[in-house]
C-alpha atoms as a PDB file:
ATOM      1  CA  UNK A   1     -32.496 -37.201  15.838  1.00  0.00           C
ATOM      2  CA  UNK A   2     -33.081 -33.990  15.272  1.00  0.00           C
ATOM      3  CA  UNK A   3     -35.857 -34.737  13.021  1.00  0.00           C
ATOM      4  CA  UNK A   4     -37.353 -36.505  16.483  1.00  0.00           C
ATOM      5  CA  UNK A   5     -37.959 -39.350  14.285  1.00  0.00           C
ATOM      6  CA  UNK A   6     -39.898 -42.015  16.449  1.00  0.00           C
ATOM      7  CA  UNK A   7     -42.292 -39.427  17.725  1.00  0.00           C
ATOM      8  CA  UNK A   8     -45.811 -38.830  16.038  1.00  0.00           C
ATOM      9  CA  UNK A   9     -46.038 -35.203  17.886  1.00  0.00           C
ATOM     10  CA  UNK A  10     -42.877 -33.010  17.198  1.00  0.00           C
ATOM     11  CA  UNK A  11     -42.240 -29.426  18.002  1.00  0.00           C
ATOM     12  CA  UNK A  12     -39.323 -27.011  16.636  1.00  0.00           C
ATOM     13  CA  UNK A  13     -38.745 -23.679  16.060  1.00  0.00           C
ATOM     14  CA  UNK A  14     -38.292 -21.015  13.274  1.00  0.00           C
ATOM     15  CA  UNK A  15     -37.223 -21.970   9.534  1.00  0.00           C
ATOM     16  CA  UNK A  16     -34.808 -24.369  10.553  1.00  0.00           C
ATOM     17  CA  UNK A  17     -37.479 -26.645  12.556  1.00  0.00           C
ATOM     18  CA  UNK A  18     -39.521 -26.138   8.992  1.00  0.00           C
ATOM     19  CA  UNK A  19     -36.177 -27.891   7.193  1.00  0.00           C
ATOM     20  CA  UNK A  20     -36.169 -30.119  10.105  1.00  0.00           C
ATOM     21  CA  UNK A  21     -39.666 -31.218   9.841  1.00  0.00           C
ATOM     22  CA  UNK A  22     -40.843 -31.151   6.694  1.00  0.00           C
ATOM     23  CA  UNK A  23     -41.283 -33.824   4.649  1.00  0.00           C
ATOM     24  CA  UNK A  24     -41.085 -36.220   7.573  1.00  0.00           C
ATOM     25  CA  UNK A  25     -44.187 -34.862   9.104  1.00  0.00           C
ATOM     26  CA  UNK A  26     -47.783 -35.609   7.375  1.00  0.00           C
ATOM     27  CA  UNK A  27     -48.804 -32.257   8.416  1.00  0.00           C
ATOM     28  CA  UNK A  28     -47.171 -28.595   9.211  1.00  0.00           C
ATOM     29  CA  UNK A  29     -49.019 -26.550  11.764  1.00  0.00           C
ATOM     30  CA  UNK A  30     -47.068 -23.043  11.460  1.00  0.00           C
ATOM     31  CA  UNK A  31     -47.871 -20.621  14.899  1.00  0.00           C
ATOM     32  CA  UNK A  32     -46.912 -17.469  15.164  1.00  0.00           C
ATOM     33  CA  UNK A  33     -49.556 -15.496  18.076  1.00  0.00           C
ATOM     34  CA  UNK A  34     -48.144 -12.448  17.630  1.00  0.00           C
ATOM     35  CA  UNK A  35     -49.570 -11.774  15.007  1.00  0.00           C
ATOM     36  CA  UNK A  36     -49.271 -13.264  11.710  1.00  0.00           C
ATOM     37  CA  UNK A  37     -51.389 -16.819  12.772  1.00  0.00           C
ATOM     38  CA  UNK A  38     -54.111 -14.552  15.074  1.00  0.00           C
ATOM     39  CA  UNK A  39     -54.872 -12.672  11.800  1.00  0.00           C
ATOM     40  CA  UNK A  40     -54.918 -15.630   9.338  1.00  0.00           C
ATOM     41  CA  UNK A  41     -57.558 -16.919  12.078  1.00  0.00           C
ATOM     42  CA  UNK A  42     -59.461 -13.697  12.062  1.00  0.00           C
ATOM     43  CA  UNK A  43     -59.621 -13.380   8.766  1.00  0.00           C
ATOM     44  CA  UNK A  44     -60.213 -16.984   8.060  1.00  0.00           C
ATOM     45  CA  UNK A  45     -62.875 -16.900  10.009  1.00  0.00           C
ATOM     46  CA  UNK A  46     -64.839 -13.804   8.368  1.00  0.00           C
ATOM     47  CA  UNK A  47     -64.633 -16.171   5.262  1.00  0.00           C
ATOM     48  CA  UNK A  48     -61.691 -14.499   3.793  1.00  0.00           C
ATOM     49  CA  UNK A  49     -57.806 -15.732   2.770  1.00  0.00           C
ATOM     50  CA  UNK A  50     -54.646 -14.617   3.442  1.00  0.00           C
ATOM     51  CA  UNK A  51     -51.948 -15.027   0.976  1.00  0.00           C
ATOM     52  CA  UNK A  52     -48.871 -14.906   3.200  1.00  0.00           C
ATOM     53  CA  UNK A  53     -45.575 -13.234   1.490  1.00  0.00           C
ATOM     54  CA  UNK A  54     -41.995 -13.899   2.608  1.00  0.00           C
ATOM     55  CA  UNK A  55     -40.772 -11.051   4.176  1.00  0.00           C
ATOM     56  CA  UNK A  56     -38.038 -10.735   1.372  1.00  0.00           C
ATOM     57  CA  UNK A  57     -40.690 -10.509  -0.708  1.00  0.00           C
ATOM     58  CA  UNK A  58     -42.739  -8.069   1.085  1.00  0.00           C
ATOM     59  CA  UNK A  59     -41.756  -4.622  -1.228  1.00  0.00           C
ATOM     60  CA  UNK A  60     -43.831  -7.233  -3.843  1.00  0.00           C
ATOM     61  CA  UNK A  61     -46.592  -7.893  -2.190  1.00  0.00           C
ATOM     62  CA  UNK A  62     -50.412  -6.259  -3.175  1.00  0.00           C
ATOM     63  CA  UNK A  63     -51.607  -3.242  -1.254  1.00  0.00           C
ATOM     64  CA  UNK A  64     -54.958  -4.391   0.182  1.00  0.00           C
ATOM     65  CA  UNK A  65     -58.315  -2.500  -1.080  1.00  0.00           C
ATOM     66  CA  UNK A  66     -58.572  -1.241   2.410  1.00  0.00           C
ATOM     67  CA  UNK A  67     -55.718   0.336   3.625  1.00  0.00           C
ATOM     68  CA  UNK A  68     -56.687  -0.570   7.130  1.00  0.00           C
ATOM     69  CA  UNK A  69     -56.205  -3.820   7.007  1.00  0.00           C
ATOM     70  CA  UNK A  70     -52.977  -5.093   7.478  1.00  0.00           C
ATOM     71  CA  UNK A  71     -50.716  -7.742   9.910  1.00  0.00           C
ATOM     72  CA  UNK A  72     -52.706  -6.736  12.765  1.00  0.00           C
ATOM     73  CA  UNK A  73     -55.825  -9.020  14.033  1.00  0.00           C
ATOM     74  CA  UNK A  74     -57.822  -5.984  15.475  1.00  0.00           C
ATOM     75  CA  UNK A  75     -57.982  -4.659  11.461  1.00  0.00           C
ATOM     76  CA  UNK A  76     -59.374  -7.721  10.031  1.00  0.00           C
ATOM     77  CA  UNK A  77     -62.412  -8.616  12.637  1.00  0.00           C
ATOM     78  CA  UNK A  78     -64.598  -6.709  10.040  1.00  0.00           C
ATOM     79  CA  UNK A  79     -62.904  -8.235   6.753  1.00  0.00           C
ATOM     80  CA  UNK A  80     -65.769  -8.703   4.075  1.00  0.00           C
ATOM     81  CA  UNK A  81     -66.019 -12.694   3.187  1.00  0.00           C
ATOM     82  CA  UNK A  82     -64.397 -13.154  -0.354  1.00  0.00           C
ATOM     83  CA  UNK A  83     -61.551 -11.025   0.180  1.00  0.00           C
ATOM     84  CA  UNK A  84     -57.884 -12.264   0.034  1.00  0.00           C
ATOM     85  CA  UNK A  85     -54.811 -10.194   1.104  1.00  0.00           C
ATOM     86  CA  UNK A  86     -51.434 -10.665   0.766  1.00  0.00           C
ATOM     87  CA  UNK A  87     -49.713 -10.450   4.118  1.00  0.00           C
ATOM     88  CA  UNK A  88     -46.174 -10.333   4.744  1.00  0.00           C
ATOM     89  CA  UNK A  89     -44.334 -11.210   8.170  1.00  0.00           C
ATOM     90  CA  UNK A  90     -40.641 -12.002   8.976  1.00  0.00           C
ATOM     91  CA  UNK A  91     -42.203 -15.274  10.938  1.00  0.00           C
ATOM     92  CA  UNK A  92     -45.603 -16.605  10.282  1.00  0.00           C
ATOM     93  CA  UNK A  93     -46.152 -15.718   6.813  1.00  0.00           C
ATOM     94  CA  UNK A  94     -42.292 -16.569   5.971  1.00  0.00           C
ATOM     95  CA  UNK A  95     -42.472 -20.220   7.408  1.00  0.00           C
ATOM     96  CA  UNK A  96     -45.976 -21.172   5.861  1.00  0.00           C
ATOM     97  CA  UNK A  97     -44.047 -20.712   2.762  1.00  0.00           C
ATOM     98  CA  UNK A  98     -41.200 -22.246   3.073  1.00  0.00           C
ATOM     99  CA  UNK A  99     -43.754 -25.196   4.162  1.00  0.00           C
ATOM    100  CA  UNK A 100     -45.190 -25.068   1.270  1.00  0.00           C
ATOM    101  CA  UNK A 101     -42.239 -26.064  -0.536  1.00  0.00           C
ATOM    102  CA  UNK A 102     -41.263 -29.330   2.072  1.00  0.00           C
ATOM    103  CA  UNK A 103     -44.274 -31.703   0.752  1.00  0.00           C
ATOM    104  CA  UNK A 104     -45.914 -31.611   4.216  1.00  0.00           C
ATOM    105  CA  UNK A 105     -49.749 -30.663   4.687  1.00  0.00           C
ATOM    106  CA  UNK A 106     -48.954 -26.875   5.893  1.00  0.00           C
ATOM    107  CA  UNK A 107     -52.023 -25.134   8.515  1.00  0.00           C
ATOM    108  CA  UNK A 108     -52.011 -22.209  10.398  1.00  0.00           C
ATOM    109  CA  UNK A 109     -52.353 -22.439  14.087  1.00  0.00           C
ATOM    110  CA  UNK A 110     -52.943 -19.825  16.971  1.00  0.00           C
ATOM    111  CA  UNK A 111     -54.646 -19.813  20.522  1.00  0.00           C
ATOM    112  CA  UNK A 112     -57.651 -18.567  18.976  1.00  0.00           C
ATOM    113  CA  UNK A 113     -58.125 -21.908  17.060  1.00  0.00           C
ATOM    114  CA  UNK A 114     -55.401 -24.384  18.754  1.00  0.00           C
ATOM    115  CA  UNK A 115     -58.596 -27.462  19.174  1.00  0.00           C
ATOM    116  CA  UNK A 116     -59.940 -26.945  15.974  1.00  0.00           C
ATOM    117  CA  UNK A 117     -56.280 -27.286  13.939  1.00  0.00           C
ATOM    118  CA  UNK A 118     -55.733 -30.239  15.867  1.00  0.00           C
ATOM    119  CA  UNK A 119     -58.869 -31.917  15.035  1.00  0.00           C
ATOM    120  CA  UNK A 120     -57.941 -30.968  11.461  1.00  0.00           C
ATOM    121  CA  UNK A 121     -54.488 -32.210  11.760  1.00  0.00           C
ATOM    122  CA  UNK A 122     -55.718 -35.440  13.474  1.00  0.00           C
ATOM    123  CA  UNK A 123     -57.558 -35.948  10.212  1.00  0.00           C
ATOM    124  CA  UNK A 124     -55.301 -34.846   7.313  1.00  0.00           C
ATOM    125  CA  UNK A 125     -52.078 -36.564   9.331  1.00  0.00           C
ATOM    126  CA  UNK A 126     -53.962 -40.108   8.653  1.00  0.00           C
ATOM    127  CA  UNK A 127     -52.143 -41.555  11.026  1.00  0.00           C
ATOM    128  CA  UNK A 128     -48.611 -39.577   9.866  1.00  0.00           C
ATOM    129  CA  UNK A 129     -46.534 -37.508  12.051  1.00  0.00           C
ATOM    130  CA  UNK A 130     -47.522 -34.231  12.744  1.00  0.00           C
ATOM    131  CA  UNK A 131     -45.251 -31.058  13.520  1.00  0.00           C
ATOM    132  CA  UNK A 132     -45.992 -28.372  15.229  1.00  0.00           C
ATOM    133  CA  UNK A 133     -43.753 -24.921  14.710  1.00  0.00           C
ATOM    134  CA  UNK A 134     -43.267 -22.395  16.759  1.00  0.00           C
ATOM    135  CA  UNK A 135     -42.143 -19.155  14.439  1.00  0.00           C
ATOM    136  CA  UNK A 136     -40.521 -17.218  17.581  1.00  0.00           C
ATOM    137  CA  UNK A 137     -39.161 -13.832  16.423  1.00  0.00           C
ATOM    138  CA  UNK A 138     -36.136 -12.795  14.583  1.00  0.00           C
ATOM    139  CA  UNK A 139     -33.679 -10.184  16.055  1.00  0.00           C
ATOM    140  CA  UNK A 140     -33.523  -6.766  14.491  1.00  0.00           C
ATOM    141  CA  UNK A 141     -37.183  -6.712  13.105  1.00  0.00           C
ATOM    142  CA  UNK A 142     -39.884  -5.186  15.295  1.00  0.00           C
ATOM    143  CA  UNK A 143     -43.655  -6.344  15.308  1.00  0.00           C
ATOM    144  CA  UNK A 144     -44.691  -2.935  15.791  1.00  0.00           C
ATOM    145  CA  UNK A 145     -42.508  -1.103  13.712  1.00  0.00           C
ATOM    146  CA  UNK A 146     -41.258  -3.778  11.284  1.00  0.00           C
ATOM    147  CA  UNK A 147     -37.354  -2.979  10.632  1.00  0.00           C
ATOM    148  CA  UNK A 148     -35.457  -3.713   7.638  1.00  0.00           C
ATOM    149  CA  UNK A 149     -33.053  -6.675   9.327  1.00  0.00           C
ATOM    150  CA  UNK A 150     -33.840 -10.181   9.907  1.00  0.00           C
ATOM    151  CA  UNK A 151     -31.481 -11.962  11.710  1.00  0.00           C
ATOM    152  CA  UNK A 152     -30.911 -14.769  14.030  1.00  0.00           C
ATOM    153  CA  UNK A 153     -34.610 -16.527  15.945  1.00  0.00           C
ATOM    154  CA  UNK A 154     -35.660 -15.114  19.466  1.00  0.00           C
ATOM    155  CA  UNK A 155     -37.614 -17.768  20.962  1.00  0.00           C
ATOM    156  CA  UNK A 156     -40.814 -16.439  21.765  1.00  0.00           C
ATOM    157  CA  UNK A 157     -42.963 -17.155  24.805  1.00  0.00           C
ATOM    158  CA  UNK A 158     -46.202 -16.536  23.067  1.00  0.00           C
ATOM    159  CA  UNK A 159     -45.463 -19.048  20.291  1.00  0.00           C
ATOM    160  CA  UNK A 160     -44.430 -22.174  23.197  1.00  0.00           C
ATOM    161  CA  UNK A 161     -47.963 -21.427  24.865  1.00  0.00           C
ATOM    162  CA  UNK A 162     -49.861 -21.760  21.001  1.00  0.00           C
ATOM    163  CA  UNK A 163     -47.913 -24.053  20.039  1.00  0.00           C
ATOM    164  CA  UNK A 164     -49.155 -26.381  23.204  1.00  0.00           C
ATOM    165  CA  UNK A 165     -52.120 -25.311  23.091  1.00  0.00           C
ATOM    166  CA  UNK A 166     -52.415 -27.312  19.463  1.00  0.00           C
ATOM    167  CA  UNK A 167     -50.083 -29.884  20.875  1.00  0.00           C
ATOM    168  CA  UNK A 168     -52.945 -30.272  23.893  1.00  0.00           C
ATOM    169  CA  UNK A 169     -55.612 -31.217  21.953  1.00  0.00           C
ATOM    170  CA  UNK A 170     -53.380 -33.372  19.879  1.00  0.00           C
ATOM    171  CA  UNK A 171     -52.310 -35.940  23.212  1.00  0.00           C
ATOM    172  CA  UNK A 172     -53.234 -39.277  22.831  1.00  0.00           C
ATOM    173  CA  UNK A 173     -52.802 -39.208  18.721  1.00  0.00           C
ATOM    174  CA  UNK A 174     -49.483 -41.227  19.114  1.00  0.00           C
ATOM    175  CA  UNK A 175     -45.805 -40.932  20.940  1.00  0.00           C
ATOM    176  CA  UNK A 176     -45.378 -37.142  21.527  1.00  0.00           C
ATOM    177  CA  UNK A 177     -41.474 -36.190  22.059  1.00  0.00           C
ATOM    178  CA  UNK A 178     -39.944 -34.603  24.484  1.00  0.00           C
ATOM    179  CA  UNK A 179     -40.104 -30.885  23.214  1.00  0.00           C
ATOM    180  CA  UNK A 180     -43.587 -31.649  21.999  1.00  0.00           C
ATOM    181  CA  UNK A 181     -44.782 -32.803  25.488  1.00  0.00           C
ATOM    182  CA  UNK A 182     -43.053 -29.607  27.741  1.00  0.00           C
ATOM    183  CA  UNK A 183     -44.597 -27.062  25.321  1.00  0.00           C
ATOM    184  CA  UNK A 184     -48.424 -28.764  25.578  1.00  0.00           C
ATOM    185  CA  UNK A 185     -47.289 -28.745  29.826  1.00  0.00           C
ATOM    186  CA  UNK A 186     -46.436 -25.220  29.808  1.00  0.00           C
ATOM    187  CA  UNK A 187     -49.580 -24.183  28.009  1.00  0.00           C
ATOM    188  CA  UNK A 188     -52.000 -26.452  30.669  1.00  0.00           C
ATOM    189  CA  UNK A 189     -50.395 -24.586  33.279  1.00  0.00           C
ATOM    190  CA  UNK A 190     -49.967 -20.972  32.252  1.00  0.00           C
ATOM    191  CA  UNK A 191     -52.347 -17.764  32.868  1.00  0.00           C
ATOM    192  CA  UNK A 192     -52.385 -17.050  28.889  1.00  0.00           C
ATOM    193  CA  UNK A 193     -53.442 -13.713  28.969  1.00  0.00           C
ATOM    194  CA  UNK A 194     -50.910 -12.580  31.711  1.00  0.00           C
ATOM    195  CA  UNK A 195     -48.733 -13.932  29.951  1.00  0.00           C
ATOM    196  CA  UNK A 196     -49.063 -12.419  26.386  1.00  0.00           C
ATOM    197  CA  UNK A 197     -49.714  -9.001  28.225  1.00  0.00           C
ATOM    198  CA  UNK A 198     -46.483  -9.497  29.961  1.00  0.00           C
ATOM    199  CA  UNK A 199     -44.011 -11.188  27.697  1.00  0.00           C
ATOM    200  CA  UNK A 200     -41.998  -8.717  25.595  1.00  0.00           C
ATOM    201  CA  UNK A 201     -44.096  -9.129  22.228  1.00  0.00           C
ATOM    202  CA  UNK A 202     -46.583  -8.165  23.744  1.00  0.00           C
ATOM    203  CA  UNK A 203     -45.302  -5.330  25.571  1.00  0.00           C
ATOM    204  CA  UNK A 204     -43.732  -4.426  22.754  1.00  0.00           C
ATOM    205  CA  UNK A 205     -47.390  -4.271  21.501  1.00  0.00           C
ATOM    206  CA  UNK A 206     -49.105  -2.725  23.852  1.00  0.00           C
ATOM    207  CA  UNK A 207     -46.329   0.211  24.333  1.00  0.00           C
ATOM    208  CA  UNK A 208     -47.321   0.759  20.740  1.00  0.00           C
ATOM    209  CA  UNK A 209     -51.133   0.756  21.152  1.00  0.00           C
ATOM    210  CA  UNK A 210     -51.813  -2.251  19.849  1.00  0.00           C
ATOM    211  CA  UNK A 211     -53.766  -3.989  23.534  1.00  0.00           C
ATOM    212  CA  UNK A 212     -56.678  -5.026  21.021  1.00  0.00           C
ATOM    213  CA  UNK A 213     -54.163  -7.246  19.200  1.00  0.00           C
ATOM    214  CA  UNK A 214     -52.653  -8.403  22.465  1.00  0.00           C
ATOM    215  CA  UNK A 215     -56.203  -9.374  24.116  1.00  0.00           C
ATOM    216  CA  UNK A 216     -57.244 -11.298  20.494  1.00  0.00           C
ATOM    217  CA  UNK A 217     -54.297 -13.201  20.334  1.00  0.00           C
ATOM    218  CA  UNK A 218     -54.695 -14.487  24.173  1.00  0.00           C
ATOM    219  CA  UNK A 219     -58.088 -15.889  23.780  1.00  0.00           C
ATOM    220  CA  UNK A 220     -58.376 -19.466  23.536  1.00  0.00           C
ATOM    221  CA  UNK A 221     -59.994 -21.960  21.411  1.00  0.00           C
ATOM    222  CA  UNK A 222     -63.003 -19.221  20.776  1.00  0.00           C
ATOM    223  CA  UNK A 223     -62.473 -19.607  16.878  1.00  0.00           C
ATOM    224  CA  UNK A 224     -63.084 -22.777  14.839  1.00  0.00           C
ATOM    225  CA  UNK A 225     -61.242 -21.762  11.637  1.00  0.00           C
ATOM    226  CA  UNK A 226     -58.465 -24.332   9.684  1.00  0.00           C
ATOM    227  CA  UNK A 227     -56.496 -22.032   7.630  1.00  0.00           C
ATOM    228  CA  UNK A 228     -55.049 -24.840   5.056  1.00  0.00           C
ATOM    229  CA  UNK A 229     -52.119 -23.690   3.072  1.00  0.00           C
ATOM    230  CA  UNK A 230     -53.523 -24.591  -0.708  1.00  0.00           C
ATOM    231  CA  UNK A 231     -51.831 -23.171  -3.789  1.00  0.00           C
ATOM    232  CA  UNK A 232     -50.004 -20.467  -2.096  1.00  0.00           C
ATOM    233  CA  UNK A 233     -53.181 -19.514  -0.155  1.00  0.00           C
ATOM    234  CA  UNK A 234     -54.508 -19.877   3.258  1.00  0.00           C
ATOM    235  CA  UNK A 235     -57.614 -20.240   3.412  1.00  0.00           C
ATOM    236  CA  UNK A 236     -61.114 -22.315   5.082  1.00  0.00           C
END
């Protein structure tokens, strides 16, 4: 059951809805707003690709040629087409690649490009399940000051509202379950940018000085980027 098996729209959370999920859905969509999926779009969208690196990985991981460009969306809405960056995150970046490993079609979704996933997922899914994954947050690391702990998932507000925004635009593909259908309700009737200004991510955010990442992440279907998870790589 916890699989929602019977359901052709499913919705969980963090690595274990990634266990949970994959393999029995056709398609993956991995969100994570603030920030890892917002910068994937961005950067997808300048006709780059993002690499994304588990966070035990990260002391790995490839400095970029730019040292300004990193995690945050507000660094990348310049990114020269071509280039690919390795990006680590405890959330985003962590779950597309544990996706990669469960056989499932793995994209990454965000506000920015919830419509445009979903018409993507509509396609790739032929007719499959798809699941939708909300990364939340993990206690003890910080999205503005990135900690060395990662411990047990903080549901995040900002990941319910993109993950039904995708959900959405995905009604009508076949029998959405429970969790799936509450998460694409609370997106149809929530103020999105109140509520990523005011949800503690993105205070958390803004306190730091990061509003420009804040005010990306809260705009809605604006983007029409797929970021497809393909040999490690996200990319167009």
């Amino acid at each position: 059951m916890f699989g929602q098996e019977g359901s052709q729209l499913r919705l969980e959370w963090g690595d274990e809805g990634v266990v949970a999920l994959g393999g029995l859905c056709a398609v993956l969509v991995v969100v994570d707003v603030l920030s890892f999926s917002t910068a994937v779009d961005v950067a997808v969208g300048r006709g780059g690709a993002v690499r994304p690196v588990r966070w035990a990985d990260r002391e790995g991981a490839a400095e970029p040629a730019d040292p300004s460009w990193s995690l945050r969306p507000a660094s990348l809405v310049e990114l020269p087409a071509g280039v690919e960056l390795e990006l680590p995150s405890p959330n985003g970046a962590t779950l597309c690649d544990l996706a990669a490993g469960t056989g499932s079609l793995v994209l990454a979704g965000c506000l920015r490009n919830a419509r445009a996933v979903a018409t993507a997922a509509r396609e790739l899914a032929t007719g499959g399940p798809i699941g939708v994954i909300a990364a939340g947050e993990r206690w003890g690391v910080s999205p503005a000051a990135a900690g060395t702990a990662r411990g047990p998932l903080r549901p995040a507000v900002e990941d319910l509202l993109g993950a039904g925004a995708v959900l959405a635009s995905l009604l009508g593909y076949g029998a959405a379950s429970v969790e799936a259908t509450l998460a694409a309700e609370v997106f149809a009737r929530s103020p999105v940018e109140e509520v990523l200004a005011g949800c503690v991510s993105g205070r958390e955010l803004i306190a730091a000085g990061h509003s420009e990442d804040v005010a990306l992440a809260s705009q809605v279907n604006v983007s029409t980027a797929v970021p497809r998870l393909v040999d490690g790589v996200l990319r167009a």
